[in-house]
Each structure stands twice: as C-alpha cells, then as structure tokens.
C-alpha atoms as a PDB file:
ATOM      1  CA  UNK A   1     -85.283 -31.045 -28.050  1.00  0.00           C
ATOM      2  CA  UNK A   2     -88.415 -33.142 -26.810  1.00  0.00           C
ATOM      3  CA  UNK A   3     -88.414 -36.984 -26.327  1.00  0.00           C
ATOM      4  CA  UNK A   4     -91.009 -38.228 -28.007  1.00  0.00           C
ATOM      5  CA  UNK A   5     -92.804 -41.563 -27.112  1.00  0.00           C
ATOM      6  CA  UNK A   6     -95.612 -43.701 -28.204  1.00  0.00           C
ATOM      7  CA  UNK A   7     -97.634 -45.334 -25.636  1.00  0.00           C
ATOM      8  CA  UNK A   8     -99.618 -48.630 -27.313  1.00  0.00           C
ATOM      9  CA  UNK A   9    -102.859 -50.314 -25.205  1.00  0.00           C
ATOM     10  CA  UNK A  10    -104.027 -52.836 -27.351  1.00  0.00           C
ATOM     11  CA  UNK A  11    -108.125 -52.433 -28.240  1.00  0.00           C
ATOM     12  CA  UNK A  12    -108.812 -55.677 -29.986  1.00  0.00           C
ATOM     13  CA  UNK A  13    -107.014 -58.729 -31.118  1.00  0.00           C
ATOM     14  CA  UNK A  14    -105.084 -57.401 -33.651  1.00  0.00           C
ATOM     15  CA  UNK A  15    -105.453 -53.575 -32.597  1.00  0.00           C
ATOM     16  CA  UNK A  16    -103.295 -51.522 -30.583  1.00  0.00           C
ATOM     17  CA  UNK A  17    -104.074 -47.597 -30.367  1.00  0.00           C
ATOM     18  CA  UNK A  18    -100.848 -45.572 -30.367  1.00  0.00           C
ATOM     19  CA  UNK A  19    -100.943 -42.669 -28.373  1.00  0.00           C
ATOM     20  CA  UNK A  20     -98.684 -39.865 -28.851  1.00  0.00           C
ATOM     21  CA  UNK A  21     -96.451 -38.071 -26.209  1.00  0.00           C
ATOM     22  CA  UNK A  22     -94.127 -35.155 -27.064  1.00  0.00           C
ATOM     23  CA  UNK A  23     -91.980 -34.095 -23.621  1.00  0.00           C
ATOM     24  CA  UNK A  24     -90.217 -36.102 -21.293  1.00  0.00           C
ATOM     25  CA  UNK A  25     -90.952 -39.511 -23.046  1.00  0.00           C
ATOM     26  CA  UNK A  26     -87.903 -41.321 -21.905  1.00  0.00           C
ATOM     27  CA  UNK A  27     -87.686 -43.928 -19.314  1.00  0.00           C
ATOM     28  CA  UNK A  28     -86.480 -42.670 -16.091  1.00  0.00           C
ATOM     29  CA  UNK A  29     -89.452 -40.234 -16.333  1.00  0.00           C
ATOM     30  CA  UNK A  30     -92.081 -41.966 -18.064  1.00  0.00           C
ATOM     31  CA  UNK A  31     -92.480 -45.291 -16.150  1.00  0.00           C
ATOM     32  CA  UNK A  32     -93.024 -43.567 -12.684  1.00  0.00           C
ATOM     33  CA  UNK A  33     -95.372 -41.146 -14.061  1.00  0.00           C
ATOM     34  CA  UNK A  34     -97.244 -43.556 -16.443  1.00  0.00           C
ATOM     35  CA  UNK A  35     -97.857 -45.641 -13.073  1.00  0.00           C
ATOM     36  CA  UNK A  36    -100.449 -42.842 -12.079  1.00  0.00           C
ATOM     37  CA  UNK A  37    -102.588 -43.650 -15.088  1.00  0.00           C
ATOM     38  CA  UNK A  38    -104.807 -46.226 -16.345  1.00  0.00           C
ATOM     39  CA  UNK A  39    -105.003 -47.274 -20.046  1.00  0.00           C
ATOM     40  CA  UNK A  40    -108.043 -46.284 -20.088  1.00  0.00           C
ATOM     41  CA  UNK A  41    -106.924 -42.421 -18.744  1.00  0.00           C
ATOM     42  CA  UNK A  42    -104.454 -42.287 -21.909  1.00  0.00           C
ATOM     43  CA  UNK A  43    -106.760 -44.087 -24.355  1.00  0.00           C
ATOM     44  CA  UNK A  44    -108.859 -40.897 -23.206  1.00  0.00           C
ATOM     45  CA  UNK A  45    -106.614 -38.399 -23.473  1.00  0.00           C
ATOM     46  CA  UNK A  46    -105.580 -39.589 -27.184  1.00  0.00           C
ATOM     47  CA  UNK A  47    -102.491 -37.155 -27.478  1.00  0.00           C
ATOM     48  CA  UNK A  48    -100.313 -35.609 -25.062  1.00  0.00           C
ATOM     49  CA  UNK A  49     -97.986 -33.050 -24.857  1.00  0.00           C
ATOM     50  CA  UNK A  50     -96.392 -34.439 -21.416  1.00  0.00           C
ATOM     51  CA  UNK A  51     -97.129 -37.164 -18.872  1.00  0.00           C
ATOM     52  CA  UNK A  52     -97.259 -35.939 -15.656  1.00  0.00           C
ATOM     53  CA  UNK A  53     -98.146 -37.746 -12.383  1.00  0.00           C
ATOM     54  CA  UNK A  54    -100.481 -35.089 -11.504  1.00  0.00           C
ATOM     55  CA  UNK A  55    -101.596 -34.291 -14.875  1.00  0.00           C
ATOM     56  CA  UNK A  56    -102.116 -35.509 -18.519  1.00  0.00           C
ATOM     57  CA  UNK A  57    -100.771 -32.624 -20.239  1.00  0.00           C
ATOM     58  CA  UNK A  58    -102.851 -33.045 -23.617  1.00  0.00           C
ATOM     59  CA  UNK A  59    -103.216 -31.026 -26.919  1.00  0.00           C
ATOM     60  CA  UNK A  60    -106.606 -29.393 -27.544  1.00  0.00           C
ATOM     61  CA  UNK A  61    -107.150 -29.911 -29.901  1.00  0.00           C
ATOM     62  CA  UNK A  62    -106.020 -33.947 -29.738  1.00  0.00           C
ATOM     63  CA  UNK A  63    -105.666 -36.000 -33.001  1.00  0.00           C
ATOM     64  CA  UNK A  64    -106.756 -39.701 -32.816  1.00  0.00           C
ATOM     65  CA  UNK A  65    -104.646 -42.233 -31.447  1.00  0.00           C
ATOM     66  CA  UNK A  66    -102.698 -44.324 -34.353  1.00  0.00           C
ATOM     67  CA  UNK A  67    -104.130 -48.124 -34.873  1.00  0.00           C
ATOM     68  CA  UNK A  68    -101.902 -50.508 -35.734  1.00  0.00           C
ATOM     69  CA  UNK A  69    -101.772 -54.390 -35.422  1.00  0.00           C
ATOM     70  CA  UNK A  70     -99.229 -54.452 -33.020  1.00  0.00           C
ATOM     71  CA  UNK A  71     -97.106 -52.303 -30.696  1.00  0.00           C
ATOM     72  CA  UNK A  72     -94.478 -50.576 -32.651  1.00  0.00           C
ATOM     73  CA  UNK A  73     -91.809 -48.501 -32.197  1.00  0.00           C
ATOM     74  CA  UNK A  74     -91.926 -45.172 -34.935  1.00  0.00           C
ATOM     75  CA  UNK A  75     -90.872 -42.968 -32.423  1.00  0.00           C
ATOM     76  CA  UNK A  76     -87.656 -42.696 -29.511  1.00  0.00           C
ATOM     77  CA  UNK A  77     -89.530 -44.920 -26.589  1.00  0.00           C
ATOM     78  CA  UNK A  78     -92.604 -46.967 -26.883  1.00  0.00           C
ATOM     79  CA  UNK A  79     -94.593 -48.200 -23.669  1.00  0.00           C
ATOM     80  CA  UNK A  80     -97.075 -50.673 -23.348  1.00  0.00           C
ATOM     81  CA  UNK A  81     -99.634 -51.809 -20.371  1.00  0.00           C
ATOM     82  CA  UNK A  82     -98.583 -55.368 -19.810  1.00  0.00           C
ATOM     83  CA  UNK A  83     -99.486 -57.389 -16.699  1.00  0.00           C
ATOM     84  CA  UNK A  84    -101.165 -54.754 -14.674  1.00  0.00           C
ATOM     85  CA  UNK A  85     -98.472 -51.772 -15.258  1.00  0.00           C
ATOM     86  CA  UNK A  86     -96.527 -49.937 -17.536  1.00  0.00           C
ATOM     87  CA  UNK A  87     -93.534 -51.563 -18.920  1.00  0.00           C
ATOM     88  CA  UNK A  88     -91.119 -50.023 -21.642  1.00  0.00           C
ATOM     89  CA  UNK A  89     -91.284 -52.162 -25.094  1.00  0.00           C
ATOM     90  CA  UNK A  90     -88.994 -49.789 -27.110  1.00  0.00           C
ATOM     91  CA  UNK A  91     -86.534 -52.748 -27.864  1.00  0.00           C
ATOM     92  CA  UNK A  92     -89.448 -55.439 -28.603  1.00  0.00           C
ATOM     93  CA  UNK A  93     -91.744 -53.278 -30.946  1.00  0.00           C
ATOM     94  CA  UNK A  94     -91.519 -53.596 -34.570  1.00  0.00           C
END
C-alpha cells in the first residue's frame, strides 16, 4: 500500500498549491529527499508518483496542483517549505 502525501508551497496570500505524491510519502523518507528540491522544482512537477533525491518521479500525464487557502492535511503526511527547508506540517494542517 502507498503513502500518500501532500506537499503545500503557498502561491499568494491566501493560496497554497497542493501537490500530490503517491509512494514513499512518509517522514523518514520524505524530508531527506524533499531537501534536494526547491518549491519551485515541485510546484513544476505538479504531481508525483515518488520523491526521489535524484529524481521527481512524476505522472505524465500530471493533473494540477490543488489550491486551497491554507496548508491542509486530506491525505497521510503533509509537508510544507517553511524557513528555507522542508518541514513536516501533518499535525498543524487543517
């Protein structure tokens, strides 16, 4: 069974894209990988079947990144870039 994750970058002042990630989206894994990539690398790749730190692993071809007003938590992890790096927000998103 995959971990799935959302990683939110926030676009605007009340918009944060959502960016969907289907394998491997749990912490131990995503958090050193994620450190390889810029928000603007995953804002680019707008879906993702794994993050790897060699590779975005991404669907072709990818659907659109969710908006929302704020970072939150639909799926098992959420990330955000906070600070200059990743940072897991799973227990802080909505």
């Amino acid at each position: 069974m995959s971990t799935r994750a959302q990683i939110a970058i926030q676009t605007g002042p009340d918009e944060w894209a959502h960016v969907y990630c289907h394998f491997d989206g749990y912490p131990a894994h995503m958090l050193p990988t994620l450190a390889a990539w810029t928000p603007e690398d995953i804002l680019a790749a707008r879906e993702i079947r794994q993050v790897r730190a060699d590779e975005l692993d991404c669907f072709d071809p990818p659907r659109a990144p969710r908006i929302l007003p704020r970072p939150t938590c639909e799926l098992s992890h959420l990330y955000i870039w906070q600070d200059g790096g990743w940072v897991d927000f799973t227990d802080h998103g909505e």
